[in-house]
PDB file of N, CA and C in Angstrom:
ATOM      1  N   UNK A   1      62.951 213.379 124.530  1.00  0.00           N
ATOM      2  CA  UNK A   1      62.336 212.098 124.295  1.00  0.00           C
ATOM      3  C   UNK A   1      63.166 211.001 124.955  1.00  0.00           C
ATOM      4  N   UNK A   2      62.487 210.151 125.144  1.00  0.00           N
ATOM      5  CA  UNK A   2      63.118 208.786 125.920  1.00  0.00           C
ATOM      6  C   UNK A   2      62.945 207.178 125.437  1.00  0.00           C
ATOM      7  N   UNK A   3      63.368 206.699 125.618  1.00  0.00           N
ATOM      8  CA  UNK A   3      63.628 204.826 124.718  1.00  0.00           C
ATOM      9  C   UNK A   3      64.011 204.248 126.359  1.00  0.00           C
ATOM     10  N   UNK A   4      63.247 202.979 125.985  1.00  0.00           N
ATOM     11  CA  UNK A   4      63.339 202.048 126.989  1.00  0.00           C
ATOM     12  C   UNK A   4      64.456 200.517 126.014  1.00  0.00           C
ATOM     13  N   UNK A   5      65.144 200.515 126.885  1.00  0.00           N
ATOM     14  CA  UNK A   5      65.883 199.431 125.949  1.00  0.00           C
ATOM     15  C   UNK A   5      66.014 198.507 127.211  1.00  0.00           C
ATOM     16  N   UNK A   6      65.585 197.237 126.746  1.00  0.00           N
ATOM     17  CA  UNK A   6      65.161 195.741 127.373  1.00  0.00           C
ATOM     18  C   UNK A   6      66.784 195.005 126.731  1.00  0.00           C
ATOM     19  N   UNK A   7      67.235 194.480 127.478  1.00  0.00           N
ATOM     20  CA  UNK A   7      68.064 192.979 127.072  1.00  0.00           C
ATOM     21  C   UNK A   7      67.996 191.776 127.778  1.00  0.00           C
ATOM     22  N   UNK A   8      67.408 190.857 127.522  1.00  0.00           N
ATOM     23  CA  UNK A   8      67.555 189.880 127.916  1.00  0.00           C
ATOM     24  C   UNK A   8      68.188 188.158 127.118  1.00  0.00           C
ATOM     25  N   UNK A   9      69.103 187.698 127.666  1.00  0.00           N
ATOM     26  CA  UNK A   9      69.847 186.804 127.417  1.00  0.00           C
ATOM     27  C   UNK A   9      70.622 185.972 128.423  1.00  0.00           C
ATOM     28  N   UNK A  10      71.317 184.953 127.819  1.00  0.00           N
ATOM     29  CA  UNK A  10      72.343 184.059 128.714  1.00  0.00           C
ATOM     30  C   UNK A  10      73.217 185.205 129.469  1.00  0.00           C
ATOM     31  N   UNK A  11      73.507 185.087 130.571  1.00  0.00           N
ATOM     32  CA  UNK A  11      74.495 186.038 131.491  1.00  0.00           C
ATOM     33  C   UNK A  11      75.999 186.024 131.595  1.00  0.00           C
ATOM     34  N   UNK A  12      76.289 187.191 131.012  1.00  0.00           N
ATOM     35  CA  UNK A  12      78.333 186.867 130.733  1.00  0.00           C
ATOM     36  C   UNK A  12      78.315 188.189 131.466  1.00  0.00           C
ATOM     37  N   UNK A  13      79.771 188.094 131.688  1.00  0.00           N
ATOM     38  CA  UNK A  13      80.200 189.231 132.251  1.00  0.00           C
ATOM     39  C   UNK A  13      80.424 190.791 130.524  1.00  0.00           C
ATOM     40  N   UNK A  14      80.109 191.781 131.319  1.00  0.00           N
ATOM     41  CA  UNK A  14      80.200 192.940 130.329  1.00  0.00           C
ATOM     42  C   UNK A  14      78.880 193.299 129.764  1.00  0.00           C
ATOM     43  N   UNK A  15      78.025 192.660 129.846  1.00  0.00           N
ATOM     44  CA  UNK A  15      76.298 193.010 129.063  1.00  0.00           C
ATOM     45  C   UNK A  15      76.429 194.596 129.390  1.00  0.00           C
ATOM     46  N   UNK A  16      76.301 194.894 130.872  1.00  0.00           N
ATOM     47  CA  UNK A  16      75.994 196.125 131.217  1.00  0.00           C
ATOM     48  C   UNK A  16      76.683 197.356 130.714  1.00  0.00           C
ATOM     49  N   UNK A  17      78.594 196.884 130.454  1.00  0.00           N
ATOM     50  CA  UNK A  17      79.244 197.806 129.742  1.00  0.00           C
ATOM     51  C   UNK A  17      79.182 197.891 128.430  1.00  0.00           C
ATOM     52  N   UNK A  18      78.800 196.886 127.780  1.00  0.00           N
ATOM     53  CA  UNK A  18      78.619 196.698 126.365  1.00  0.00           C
ATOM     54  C   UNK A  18      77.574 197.876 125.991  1.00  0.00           C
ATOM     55  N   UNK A  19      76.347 197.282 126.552  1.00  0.00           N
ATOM     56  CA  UNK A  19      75.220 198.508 126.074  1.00  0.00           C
ATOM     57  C   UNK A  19      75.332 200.252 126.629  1.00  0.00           C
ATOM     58  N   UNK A  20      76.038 200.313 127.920  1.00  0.00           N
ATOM     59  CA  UNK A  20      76.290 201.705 128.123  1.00  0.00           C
ATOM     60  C   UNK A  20      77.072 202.281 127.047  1.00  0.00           C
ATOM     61  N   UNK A  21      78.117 201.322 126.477  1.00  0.00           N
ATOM     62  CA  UNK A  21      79.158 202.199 125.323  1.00  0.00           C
ATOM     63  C   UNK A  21      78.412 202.658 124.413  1.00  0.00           C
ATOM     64  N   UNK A  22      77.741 201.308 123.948  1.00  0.00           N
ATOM     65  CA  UNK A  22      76.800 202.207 122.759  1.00  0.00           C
ATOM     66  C   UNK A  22      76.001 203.239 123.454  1.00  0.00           C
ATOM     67  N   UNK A  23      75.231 203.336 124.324  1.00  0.00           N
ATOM     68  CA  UNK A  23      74.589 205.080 124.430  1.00  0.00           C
ATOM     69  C   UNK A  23      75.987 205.725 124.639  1.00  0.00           C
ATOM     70  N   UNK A  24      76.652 205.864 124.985  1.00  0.00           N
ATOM     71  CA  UNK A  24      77.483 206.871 124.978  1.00  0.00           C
ATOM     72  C   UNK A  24      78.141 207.367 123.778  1.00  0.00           C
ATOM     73  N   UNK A  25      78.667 206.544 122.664  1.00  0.00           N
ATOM     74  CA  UNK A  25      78.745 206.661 121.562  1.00  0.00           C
ATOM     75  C   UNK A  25      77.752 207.617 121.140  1.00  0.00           C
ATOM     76  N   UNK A  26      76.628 207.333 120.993  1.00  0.00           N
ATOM     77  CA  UNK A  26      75.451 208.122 120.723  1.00  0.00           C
ATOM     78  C   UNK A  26      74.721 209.012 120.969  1.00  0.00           C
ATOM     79  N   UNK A  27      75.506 208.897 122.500  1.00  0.00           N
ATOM     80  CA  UNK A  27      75.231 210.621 123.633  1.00  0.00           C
ATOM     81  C   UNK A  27      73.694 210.171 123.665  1.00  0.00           C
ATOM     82  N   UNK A  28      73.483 209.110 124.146  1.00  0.00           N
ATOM     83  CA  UNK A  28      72.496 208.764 124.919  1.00  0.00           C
ATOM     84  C   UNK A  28      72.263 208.534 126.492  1.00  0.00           C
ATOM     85  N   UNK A  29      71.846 209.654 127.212  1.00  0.00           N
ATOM     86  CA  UNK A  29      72.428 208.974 128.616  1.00  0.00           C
ATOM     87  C   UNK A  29      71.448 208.538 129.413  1.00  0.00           C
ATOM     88  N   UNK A  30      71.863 207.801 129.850  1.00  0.00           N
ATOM     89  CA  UNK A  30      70.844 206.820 130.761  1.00  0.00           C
ATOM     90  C   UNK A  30      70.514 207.701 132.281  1.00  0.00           C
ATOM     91  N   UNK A  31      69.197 207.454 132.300  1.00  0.00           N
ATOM     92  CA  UNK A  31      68.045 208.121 133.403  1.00  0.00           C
ATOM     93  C   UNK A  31      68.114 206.799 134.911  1.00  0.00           C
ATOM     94  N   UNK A  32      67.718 205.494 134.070  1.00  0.00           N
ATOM     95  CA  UNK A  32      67.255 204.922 135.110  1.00  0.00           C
ATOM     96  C   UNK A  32      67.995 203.511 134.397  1.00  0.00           C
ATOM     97  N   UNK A  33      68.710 202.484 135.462  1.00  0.00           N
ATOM     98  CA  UNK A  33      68.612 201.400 135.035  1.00  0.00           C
ATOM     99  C   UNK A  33      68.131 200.067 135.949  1.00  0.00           C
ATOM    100  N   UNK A  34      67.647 198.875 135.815  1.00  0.00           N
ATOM    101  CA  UNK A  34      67.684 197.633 136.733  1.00  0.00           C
ATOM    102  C   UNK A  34      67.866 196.658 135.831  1.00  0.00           C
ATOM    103  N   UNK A  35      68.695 195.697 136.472  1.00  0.00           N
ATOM    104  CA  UNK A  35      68.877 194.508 136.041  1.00  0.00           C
ATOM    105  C   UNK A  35      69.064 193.330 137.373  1.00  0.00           C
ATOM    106  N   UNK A  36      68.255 192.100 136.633  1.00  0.00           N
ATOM    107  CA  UNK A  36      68.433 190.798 137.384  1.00  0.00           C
ATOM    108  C   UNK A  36      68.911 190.043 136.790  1.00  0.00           C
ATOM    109  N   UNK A  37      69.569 188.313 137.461  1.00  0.00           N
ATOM    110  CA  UNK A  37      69.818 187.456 137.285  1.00  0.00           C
ATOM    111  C   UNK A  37      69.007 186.328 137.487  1.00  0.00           C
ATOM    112  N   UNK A  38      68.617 185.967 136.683  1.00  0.00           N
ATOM    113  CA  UNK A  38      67.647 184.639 136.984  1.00  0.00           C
ATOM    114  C   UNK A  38      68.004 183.365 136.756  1.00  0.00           C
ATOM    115  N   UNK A  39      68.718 182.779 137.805  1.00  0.00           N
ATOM    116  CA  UNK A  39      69.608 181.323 137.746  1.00  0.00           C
ATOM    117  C   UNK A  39      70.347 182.259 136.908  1.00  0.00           C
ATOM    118  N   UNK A  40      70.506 181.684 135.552  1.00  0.00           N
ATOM    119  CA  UNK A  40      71.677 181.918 134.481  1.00  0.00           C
ATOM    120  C   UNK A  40      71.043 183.016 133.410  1.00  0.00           C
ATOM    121  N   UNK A  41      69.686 183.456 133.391  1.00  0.00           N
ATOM    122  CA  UNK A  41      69.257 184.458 132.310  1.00  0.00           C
ATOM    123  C   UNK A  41      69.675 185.690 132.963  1.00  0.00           C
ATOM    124  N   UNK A  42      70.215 186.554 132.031  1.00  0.00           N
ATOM    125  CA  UNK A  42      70.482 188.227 132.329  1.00  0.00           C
ATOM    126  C   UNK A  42      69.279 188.916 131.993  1.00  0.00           C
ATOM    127  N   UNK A  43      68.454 190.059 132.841  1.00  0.00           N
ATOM    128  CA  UNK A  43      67.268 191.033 132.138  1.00  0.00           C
ATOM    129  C   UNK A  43      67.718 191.937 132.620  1.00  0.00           C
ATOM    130  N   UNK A  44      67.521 192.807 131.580  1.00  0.00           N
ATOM    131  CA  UNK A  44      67.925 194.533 131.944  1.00  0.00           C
ATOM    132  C   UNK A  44      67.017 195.567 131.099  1.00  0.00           C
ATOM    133  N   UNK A  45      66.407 196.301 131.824  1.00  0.00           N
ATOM    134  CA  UNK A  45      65.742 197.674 131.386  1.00  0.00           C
ATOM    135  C   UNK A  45      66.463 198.594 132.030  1.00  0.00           C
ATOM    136  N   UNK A  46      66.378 199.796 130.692  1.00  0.00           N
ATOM    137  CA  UNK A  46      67.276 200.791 130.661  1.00  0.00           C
ATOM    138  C   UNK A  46      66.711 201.967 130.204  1.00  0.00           C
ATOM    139  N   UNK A  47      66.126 202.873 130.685  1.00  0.00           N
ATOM    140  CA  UNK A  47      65.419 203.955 130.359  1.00  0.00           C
ATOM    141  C   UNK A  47      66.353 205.323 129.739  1.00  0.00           C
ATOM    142  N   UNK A  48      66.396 205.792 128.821  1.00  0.00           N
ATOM    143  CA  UNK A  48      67.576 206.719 127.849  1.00  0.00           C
ATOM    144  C   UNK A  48      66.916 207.989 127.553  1.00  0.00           C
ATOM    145  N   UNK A  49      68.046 209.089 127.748  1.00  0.00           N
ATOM    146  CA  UNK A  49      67.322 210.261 127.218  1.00  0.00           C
ATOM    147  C   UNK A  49      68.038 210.399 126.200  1.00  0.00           C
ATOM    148  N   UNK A  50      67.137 210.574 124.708  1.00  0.00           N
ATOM    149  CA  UNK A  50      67.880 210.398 123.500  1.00  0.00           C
ATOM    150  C   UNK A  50      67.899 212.090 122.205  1.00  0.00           C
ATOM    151  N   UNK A  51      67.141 212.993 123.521  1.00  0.00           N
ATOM    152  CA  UNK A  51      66.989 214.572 122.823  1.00  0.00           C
ATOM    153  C   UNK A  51      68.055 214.772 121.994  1.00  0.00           C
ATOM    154  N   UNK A  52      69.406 214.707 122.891  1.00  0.00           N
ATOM    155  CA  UNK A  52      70.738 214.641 122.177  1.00  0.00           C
ATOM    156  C   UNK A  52      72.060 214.017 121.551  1.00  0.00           C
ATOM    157  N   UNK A  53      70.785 212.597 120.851  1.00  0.00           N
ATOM    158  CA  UNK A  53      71.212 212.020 120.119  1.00  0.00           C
ATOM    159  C   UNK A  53      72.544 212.332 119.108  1.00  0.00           C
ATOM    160  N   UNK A  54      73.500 212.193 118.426  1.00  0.00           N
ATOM    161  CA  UNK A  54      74.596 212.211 117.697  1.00  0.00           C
ATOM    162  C   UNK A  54      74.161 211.242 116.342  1.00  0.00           C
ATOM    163  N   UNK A  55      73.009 210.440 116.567  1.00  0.00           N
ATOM    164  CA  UNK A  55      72.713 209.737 115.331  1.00  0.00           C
ATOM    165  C   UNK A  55      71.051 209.819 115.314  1.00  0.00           C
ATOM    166  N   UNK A  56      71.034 209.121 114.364  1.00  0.00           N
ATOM    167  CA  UNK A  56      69.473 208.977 114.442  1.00  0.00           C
ATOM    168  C   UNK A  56      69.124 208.108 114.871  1.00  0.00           C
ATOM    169  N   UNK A  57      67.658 208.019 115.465  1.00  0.00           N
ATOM    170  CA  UNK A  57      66.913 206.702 116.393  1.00  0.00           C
ATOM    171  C   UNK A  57      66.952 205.642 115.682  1.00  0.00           C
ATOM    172  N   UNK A  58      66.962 205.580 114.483  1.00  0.00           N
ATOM    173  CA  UNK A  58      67.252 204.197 113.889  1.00  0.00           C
ATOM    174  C   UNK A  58      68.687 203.478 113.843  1.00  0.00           C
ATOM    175  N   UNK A  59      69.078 204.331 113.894  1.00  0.00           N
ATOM    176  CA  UNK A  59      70.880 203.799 114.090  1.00  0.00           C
ATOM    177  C   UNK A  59      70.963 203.720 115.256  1.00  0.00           C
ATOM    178  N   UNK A  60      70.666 204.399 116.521  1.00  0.00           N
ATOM    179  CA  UNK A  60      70.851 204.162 117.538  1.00  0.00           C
ATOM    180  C   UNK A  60      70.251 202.152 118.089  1.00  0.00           C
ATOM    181  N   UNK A  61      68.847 201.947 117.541  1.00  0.00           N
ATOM    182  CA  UNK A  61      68.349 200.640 117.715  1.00  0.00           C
ATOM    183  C   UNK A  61      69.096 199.680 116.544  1.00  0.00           C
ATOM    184  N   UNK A  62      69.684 200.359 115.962  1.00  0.00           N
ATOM    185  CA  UNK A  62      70.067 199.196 114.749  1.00  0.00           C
ATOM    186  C   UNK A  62      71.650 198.262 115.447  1.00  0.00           C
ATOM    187  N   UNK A  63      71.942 199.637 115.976  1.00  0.00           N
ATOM    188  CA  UNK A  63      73.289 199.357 116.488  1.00  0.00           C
ATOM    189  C   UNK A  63      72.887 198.171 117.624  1.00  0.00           C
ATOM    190  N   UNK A  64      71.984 198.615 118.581  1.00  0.00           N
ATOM    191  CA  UNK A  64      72.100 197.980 119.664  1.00  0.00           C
ATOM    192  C   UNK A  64      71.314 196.539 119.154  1.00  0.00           C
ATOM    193  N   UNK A  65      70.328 196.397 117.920  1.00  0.00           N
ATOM    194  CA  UNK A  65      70.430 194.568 117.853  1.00  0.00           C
ATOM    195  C   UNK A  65      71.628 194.581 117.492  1.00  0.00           C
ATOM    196  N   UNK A  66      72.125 195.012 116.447  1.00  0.00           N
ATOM    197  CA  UNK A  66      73.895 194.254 116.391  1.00  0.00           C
ATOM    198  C   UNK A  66      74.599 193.800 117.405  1.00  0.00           C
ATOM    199  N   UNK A  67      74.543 194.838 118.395  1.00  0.00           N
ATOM    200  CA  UNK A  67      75.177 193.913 119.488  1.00  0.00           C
ATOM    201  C   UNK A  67      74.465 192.808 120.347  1.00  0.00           C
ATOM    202  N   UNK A  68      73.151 192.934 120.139  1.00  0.00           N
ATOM    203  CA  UNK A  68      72.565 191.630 120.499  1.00  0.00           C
ATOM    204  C   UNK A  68      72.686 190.707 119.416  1.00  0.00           C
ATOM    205  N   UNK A  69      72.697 190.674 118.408  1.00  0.00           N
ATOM    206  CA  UNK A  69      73.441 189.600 117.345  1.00  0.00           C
ATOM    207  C   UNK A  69      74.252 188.860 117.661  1.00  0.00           C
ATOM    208  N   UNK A  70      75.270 189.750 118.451  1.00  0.00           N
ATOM    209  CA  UNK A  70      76.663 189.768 118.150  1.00  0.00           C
ATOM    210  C   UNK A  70      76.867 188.871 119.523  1.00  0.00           C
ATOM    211  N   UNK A  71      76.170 189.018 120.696  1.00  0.00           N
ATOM    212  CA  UNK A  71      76.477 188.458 121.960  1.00  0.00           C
ATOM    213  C   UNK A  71      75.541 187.627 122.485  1.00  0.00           C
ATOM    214  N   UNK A  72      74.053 187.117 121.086  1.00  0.00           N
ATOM    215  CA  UNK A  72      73.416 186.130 121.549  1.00  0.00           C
ATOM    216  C   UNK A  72      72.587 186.630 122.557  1.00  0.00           C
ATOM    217  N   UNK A  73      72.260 188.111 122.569  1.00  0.00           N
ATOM    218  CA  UNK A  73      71.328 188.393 123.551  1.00  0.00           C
ATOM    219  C   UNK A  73      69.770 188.734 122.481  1.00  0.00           C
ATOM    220  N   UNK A  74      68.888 189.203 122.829  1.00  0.00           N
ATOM    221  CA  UNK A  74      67.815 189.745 122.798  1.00  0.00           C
ATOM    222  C   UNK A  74      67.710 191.481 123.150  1.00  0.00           C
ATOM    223  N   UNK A  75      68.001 192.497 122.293  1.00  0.00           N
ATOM    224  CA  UNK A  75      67.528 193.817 122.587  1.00  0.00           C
ATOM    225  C   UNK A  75      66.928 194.222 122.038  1.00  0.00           C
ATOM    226  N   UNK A  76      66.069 195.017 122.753  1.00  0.00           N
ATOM    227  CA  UNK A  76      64.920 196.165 121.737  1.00  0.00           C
ATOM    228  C   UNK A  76      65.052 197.312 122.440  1.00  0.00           C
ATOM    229  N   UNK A  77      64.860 198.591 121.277  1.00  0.00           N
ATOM    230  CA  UNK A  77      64.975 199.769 121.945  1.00  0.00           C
ATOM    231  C   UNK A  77      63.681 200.194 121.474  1.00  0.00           C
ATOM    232  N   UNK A  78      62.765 200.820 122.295  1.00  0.00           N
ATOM    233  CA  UNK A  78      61.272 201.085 122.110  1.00  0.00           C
ATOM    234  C   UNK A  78      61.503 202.610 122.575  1.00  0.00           C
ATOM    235  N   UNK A  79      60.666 203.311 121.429  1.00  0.00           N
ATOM    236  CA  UNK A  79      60.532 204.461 122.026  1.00  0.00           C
ATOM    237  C   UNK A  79      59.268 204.794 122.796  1.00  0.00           C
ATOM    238  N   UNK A  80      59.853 206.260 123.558  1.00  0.00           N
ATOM    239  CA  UNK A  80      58.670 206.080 124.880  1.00  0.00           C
ATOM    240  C   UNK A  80      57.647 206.034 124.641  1.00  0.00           C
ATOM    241  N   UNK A  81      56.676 207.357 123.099  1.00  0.00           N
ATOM    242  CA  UNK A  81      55.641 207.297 122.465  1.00  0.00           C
ATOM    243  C   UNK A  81      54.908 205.829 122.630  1.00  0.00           C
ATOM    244  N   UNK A  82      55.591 204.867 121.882  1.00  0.00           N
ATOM    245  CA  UNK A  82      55.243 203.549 121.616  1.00  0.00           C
ATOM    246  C   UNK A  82      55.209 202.723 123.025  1.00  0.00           C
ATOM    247  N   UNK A  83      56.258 202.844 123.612  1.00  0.00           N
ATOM    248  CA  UNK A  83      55.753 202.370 124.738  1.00  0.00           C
ATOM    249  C   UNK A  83      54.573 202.648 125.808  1.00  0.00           C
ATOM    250  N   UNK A  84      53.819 203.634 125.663  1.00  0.00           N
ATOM    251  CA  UNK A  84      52.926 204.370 126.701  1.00  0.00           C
ATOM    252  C   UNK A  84      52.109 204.136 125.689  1.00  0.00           C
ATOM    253  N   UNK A  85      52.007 203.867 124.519  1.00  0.00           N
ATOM    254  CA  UNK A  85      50.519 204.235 123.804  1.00  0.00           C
ATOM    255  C   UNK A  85      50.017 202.187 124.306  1.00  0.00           C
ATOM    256  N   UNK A  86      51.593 201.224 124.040  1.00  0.00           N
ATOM    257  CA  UNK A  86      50.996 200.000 124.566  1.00  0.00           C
ATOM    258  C   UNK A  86      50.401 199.655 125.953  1.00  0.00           C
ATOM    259  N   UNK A  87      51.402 200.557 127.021  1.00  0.00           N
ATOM    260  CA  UNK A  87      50.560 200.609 127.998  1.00  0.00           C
ATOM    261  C   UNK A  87      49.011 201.303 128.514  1.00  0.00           C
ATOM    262  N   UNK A  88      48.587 201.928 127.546  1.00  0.00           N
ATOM    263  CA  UNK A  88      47.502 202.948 128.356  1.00  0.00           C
ATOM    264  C   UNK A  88      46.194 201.921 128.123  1.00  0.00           C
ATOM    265  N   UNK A  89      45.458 201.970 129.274  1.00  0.00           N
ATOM    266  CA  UNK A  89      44.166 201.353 129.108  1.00  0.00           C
ATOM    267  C   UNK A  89      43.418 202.526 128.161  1.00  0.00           C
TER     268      UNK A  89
END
């Protein structure tokens, strides 16, 4: 299974290492990533394979708003189910 995790916020240095620690913590490893800069906003999608998770999917997203709490960003971790059922015509 796979989670798409979005961050978007003000742009500091570390966003990108911040959120890799947590999947790794979690033995989540990342498939695909992109991120831009827009003037001063940071966006990043991050596509995760989470089969061999170390926690559960709720701890895994709980963790990562904390750290958007924590750094004034915006994250959501969507799982893929949910994401494809919003996309399908």
């Amino acid at each position: 299974m796979k989670t798409v995790v979005s961050v978007i916020g003000k742009d500091a240095v570390g966003i990108i290492a911040k959120v890799s620690n947590i999947c790794s913590e979690c033995n989540a490893n990342i498939l695909d990533i992109t991120q831009s800069v827009l003037q001063d906003m940071f966006v990043m999608v991050m596509l995760t394979e989470i089969k061999e998770l170390n926690c559960t999917f709720a701890e895994f997203s709980d963790k990562m708003k904390a750290l958007g709490k924590e750094n004034n960003l915006d994250i959501r971790v969507m799982h893929e189910d949910i994401f494809n059922s919003m996309h399908r015509i």
